[in-house]
Protein backbone atom coordinates (compact mmCIF):
# COMPACT_ATOMS: atom_id res chain seq x y z
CA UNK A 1 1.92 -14.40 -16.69
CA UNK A 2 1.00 -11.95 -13.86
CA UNK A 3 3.16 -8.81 -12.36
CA UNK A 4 2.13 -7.29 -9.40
CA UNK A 5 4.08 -4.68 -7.78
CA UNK A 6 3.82 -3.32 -4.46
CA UNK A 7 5.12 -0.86 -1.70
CA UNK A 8 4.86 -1.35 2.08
CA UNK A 9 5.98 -0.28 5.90
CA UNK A 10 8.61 -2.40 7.83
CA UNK A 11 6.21 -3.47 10.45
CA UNK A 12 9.28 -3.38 12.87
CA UNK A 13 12.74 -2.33 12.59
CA UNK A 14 14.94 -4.29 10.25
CA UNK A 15 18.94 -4.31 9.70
CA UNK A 16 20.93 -5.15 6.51
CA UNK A 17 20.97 -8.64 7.43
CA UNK A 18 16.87 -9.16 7.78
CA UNK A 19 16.56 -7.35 4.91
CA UNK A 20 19.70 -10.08 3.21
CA UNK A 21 17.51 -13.13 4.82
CA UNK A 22 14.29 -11.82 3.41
CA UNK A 23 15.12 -11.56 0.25
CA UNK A 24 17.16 -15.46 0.52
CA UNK A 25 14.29 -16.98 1.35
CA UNK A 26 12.29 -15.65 -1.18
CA UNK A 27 14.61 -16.37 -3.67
CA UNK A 28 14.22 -19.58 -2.84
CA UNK A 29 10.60 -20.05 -2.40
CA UNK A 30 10.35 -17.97 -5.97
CA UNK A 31 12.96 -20.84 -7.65
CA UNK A 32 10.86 -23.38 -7.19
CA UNK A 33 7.21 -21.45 -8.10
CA UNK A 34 8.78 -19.68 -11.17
CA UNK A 35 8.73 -16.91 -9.99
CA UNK A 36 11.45 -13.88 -10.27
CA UNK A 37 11.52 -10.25 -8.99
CA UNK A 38 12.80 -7.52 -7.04
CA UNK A 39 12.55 -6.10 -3.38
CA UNK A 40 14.31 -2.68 -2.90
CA UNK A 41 14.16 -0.80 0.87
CA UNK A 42 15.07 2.06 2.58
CA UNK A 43 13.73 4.10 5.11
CA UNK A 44 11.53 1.61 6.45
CA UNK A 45 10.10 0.71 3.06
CA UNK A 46 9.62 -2.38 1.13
CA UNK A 47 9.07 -1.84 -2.89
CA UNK A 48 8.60 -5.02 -4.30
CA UNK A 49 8.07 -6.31 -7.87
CA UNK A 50 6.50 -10.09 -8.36
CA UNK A 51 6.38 -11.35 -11.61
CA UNK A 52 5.77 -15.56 -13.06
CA UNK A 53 2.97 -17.71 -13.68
CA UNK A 54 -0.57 -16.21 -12.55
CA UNK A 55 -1.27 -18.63 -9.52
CA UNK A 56 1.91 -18.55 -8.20
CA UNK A 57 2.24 -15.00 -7.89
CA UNK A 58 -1.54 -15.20 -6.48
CA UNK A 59 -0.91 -17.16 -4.03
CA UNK A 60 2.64 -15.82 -3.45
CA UNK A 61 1.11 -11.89 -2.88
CA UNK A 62 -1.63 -13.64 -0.59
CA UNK A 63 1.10 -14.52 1.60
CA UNK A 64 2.44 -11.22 1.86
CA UNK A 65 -0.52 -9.20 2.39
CA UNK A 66 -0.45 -11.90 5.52
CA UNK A 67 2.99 -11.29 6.78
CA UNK A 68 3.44 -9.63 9.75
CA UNK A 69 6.67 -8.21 8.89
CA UNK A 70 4.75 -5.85 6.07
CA UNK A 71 2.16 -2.97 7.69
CA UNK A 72 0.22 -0.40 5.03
CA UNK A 73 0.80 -2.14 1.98
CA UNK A 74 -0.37 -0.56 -1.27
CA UNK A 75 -0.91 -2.22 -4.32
CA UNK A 76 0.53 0.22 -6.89
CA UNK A 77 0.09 -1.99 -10.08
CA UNK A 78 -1.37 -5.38 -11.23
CA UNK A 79 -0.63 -6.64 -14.70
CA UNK A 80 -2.13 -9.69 -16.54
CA UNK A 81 -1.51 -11.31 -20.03
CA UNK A 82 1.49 -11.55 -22.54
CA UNK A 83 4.03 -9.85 -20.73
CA UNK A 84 7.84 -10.25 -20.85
CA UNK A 85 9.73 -10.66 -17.70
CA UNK A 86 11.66 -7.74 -16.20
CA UNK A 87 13.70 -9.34 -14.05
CA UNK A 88 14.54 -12.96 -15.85
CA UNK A 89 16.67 -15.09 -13.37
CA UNK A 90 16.68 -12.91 -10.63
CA UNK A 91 14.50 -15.18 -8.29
CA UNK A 92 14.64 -11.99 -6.19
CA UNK A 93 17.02 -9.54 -6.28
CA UNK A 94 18.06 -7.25 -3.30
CA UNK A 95 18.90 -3.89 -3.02
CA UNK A 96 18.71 -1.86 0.80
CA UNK A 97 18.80 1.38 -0.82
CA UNK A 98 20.03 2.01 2.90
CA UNK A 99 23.61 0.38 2.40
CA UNK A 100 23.60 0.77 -1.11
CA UNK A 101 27.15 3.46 -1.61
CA UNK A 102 26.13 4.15 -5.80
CA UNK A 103 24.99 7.77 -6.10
CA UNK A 104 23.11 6.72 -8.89
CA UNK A 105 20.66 5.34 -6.86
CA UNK A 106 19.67 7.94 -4.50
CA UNK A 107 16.53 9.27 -6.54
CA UNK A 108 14.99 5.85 -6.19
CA UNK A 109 15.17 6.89 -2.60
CA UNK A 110 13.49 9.66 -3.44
CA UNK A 111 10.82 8.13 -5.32
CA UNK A 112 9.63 4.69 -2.81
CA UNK A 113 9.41 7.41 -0.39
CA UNK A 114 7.16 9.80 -2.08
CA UNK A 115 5.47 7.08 -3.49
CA UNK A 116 4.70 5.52 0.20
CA UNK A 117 3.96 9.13 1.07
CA UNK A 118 1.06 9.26 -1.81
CA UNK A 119 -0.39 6.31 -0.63
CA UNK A 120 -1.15 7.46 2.36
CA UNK A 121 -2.67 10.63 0.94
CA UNK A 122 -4.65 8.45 -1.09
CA UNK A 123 -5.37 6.32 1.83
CA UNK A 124 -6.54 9.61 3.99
CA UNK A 125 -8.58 10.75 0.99
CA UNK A 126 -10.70 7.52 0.35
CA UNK A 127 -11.37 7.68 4.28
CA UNK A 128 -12.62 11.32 4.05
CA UNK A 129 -14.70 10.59 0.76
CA UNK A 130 -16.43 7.58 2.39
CA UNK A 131 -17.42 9.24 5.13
CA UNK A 132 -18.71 12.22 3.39
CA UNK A 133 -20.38 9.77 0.93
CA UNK A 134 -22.05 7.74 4.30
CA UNK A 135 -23.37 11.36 5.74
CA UNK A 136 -25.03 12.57 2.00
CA UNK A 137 -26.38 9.46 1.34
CA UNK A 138 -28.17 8.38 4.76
CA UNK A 139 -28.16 11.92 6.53
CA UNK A 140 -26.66 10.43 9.60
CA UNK A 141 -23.54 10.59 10.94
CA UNK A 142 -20.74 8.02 9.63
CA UNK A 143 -19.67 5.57 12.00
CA UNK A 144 -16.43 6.25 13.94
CA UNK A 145 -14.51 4.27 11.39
CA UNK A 146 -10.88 5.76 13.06
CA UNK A 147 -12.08 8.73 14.42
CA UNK A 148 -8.57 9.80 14.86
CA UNK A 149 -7.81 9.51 11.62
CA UNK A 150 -11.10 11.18 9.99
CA UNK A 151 -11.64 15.11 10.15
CA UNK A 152 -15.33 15.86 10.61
CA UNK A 153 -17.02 17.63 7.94
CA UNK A 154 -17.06 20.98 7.01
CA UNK A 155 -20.86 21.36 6.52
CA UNK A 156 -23.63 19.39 8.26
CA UNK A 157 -26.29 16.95 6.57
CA UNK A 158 -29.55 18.79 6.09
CA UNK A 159 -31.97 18.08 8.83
CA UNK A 160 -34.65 14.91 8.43
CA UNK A 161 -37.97 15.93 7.52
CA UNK A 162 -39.87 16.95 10.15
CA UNK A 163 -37.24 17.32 12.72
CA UNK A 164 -36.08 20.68 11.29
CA UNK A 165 -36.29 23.86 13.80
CA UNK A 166 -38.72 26.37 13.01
CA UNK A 167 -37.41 30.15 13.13
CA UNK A 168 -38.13 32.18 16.29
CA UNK A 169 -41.02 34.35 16.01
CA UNK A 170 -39.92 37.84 16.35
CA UNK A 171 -41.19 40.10 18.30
């Protein structure tokens, strides 16, 4: 059995009722693949949890990562082996956090969004160390990647043998 769980951006605006017709016709593509789950949102969030037989939810998560209703997904957790279902015959069960009128469930808010928040640290952090790594390791600038989304670096690579500037003579 696999689990994978999951957090990603609306790619476009969504009401109650996408959200209710998402999570319908995943129910019913999970009944017949075995598989069961969760999808919570709010805020323009999707957490998801995926759980059933390993090729299934393979092939299932392949299809998300391809949906163009998902942008900036993160995969927060994969897990493989003898595991016990956490959501047994819930072919997927809703909850838009959004609509949702239980006070009990406002930290979970809380928590997709600062979790959605981290991943984008992460995200910003893994683009800064690649760079970084590019520039030590070659000694040439890293290629505009998404230059908008990349601060240059503080120091600069140490010049190329050869090319370096010799000091003024003083007079």
């Amino acid at each position: 059995m696999k689990r994978i769980k999951y957090i990603s951006r609306f790619a476009a605006p969504m009401t109650a009722r996408d959200i209710e017709r998402i999570a319908a016709q995943a129910a019913g593509k999970n009944r017949k693949l075995g598989i069961t789950g969760l999808l919570m949102a709010t805020g323009g969030v999707f957490f998801q949890v995926i759980e059933g037989p390993d090729g299934a939810v393979d092939e299932l998560y392949s299809c998300i990562l391809r949906d163009n209703r998902h942008r900036d997904v993160l995969t927060l957790r994969v897990e493989e082996g003898n595991l016990t279902r956490l959501f047994p015959g819930w072919e997927m069960k809703k909850v838009d956090l959004d609509t949702a009128t239980d006070l009990r469930l406002e930290p979970l808010k809380a928590i997709i969004q600062a979790i959605m928040r981290h991943g984008e640290i992460v995200s910003g952090l893994t683009a800064v160390l690649e760079r970084a790594a590019w520039q030590e390791l070659t000694l040439e600038p890293a290629p505009d990647v998404s230059p908008a989304k990349l601060p240059s670096p503080r120091r600069k690579a140490p010049a190329r043998k050869g090319t370096q500037k010799k000091p003024a003579a003083r007079s």
